[in-house]
N, C-alpha and C. Protein backbone atom coordinates (compact mmCIF):
# COMPACT_ATOMS: atom_id res chain seq x y z
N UNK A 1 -0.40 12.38 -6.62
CA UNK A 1 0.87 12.20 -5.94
C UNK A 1 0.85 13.01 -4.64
N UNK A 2 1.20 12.46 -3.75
CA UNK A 2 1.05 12.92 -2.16
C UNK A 2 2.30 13.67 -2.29
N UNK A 3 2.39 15.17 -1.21
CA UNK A 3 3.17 15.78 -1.03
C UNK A 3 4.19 14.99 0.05
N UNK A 4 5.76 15.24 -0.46
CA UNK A 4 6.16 15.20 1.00
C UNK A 4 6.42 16.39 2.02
N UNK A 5 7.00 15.85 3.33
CA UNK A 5 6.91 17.36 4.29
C UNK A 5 7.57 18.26 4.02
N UNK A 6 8.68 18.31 3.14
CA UNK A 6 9.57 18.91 3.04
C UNK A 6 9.13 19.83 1.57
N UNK A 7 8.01 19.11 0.38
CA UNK A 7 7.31 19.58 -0.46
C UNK A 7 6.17 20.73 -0.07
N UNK A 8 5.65 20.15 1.00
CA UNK A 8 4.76 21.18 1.90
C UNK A 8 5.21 22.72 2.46
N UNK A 9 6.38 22.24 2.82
CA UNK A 9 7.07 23.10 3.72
C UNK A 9 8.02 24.43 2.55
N UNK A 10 8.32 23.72 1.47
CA UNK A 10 8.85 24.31 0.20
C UNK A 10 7.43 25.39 -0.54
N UNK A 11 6.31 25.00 -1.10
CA UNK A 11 5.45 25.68 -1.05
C UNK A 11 4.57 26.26 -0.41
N UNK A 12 4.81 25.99 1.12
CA UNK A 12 4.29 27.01 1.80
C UNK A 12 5.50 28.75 1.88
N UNK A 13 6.83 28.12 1.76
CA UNK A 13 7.82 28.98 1.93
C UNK A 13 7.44 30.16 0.88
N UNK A 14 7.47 29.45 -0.37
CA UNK A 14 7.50 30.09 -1.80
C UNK A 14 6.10 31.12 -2.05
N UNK A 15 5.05 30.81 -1.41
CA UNK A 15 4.16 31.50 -1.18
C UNK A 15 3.67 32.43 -0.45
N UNK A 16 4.50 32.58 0.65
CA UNK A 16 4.42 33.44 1.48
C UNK A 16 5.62 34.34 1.44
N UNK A 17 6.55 33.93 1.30
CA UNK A 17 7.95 34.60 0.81
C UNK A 17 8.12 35.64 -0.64
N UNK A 18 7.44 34.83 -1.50
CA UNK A 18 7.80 35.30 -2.88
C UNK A 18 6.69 35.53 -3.35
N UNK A 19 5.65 35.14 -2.93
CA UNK A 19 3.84 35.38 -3.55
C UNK A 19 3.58 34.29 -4.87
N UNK A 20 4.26 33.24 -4.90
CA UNK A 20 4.18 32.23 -5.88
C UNK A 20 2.57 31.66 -5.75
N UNK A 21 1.93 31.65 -7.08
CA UNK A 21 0.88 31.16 -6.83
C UNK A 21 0.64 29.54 -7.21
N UNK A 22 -0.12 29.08 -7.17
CA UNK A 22 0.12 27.38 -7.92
C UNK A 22 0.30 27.35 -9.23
N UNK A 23 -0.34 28.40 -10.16
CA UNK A 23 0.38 27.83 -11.71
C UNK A 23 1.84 28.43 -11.67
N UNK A 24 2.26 29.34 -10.55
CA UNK A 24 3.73 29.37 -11.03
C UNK A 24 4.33 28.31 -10.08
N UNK A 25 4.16 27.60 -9.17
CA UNK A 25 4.59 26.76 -8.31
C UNK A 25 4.98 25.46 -9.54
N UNK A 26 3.65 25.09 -10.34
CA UNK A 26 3.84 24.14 -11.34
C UNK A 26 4.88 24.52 -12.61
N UNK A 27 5.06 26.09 -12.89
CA UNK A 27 5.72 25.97 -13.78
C UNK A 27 6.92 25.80 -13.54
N UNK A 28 7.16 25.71 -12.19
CA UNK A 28 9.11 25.82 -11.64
C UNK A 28 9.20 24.55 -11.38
N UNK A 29 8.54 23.83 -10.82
CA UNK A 29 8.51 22.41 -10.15
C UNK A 29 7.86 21.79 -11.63
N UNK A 30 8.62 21.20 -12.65
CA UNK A 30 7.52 20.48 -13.96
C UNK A 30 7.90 18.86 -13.40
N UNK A 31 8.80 18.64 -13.22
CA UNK A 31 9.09 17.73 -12.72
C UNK A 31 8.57 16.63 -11.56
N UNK A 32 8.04 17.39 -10.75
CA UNK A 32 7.27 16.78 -9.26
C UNK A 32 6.12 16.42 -9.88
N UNK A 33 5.08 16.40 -11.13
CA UNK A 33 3.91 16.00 -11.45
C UNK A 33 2.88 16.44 -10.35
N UNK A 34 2.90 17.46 -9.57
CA UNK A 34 1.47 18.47 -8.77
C UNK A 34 0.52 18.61 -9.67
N UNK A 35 -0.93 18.91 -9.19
CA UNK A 35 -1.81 19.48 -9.88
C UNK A 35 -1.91 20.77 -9.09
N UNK A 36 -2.88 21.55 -9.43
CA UNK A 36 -3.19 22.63 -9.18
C UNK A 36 -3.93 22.46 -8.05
N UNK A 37 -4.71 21.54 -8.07
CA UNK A 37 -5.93 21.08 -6.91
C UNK A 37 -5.12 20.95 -5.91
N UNK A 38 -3.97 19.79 -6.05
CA UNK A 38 -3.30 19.39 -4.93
C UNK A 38 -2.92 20.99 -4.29
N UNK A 39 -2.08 22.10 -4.70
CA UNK A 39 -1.62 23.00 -4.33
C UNK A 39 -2.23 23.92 -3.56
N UNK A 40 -3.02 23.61 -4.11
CA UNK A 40 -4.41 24.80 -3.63
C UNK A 40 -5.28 24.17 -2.19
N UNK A 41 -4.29 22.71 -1.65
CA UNK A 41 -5.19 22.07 -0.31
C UNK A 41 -4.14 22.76 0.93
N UNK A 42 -2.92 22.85 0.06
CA UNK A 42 -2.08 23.57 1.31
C UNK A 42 -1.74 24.66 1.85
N UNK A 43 -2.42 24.87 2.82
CA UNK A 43 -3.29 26.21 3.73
C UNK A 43 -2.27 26.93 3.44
N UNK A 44 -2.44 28.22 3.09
CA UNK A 44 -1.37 29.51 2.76
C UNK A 44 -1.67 30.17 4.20
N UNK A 45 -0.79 31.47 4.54
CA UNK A 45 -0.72 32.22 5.98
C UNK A 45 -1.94 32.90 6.03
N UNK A 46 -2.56 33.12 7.30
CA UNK A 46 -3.74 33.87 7.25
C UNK A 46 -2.79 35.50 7.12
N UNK A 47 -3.39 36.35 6.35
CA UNK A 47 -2.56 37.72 6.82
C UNK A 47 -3.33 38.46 7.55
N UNK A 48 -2.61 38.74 8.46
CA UNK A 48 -3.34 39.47 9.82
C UNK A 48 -2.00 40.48 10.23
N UNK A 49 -2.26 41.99 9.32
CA UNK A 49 -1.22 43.00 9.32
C UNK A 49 -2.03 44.09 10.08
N UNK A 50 -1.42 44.67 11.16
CA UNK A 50 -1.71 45.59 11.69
C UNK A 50 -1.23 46.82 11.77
N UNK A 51 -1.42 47.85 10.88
CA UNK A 51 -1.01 48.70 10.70
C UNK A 51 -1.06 49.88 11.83
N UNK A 52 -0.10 50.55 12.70
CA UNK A 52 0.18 51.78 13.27
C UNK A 52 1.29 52.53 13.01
N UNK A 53 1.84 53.34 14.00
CA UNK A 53 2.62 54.76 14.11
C UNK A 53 3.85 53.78 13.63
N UNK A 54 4.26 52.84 14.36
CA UNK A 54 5.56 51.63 14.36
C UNK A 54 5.84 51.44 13.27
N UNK A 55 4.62 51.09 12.42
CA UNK A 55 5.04 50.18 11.10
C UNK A 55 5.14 50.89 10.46
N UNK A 56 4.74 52.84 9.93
CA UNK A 56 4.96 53.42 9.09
C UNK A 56 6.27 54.36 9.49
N UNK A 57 7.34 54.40 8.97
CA UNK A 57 8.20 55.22 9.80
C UNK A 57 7.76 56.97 9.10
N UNK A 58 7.24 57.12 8.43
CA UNK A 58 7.17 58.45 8.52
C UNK A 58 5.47 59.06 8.79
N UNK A 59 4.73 58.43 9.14
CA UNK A 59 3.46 58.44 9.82
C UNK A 59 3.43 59.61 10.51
N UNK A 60 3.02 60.61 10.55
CA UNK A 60 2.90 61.88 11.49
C UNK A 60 4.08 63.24 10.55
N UNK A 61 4.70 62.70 9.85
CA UNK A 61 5.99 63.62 9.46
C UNK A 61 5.19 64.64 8.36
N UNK A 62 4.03 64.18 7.71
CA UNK A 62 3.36 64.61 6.68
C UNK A 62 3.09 65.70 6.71
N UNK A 63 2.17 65.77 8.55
CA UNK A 63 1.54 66.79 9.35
C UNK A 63 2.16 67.21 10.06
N UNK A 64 3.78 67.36 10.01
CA UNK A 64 4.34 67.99 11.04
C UNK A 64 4.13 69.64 11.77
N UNK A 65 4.35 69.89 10.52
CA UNK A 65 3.98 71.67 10.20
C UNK A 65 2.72 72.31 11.22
C-alpha cells in the first residue's frame, strides 16, 4: 500500500518529534495496513547538532571559580 503525502508527512513528524520508530508507528496506525519495509523507505532527518557555549546554558559556570 502506497503512502499518501500527508501519511509521509505524519511519519516523518512522529519520528523526529517523538522518536517513534516503525514497530511503534505500526502499533498506533493498525489500521493503515504499513509494513515495516515500507516505513523504513521514508528518509528520517539527518541529525547534524552542533554543540557550543549557546546551546549549553551553563557551559563555563562549572569552572567559574
Amino acid at each position: 500500500m502506497a503512502f499518501s503525502k500527508e501519511d509521509k508527512i505524519l511519519i516523518k513528524n512522529l519520528q523526529q518529534l517523538k522518536s517513534y520508530t516503525a514497530t511503534r508507528s505500526l502499533r498506533e496506525f493498525r489500521t493503515k495496513n504499513w509494513t515495516r519495509a515500507q516505513i523504513l523507505t521514508i528518509p528520517k532527518r539527518a541529525v547534524t547538532l552542533t554543540y557550543n557555549s549557546a546551546n549549553k546554558p551553563y557551559f563555563g559556570l562549572l569552572y567559574a571559580n
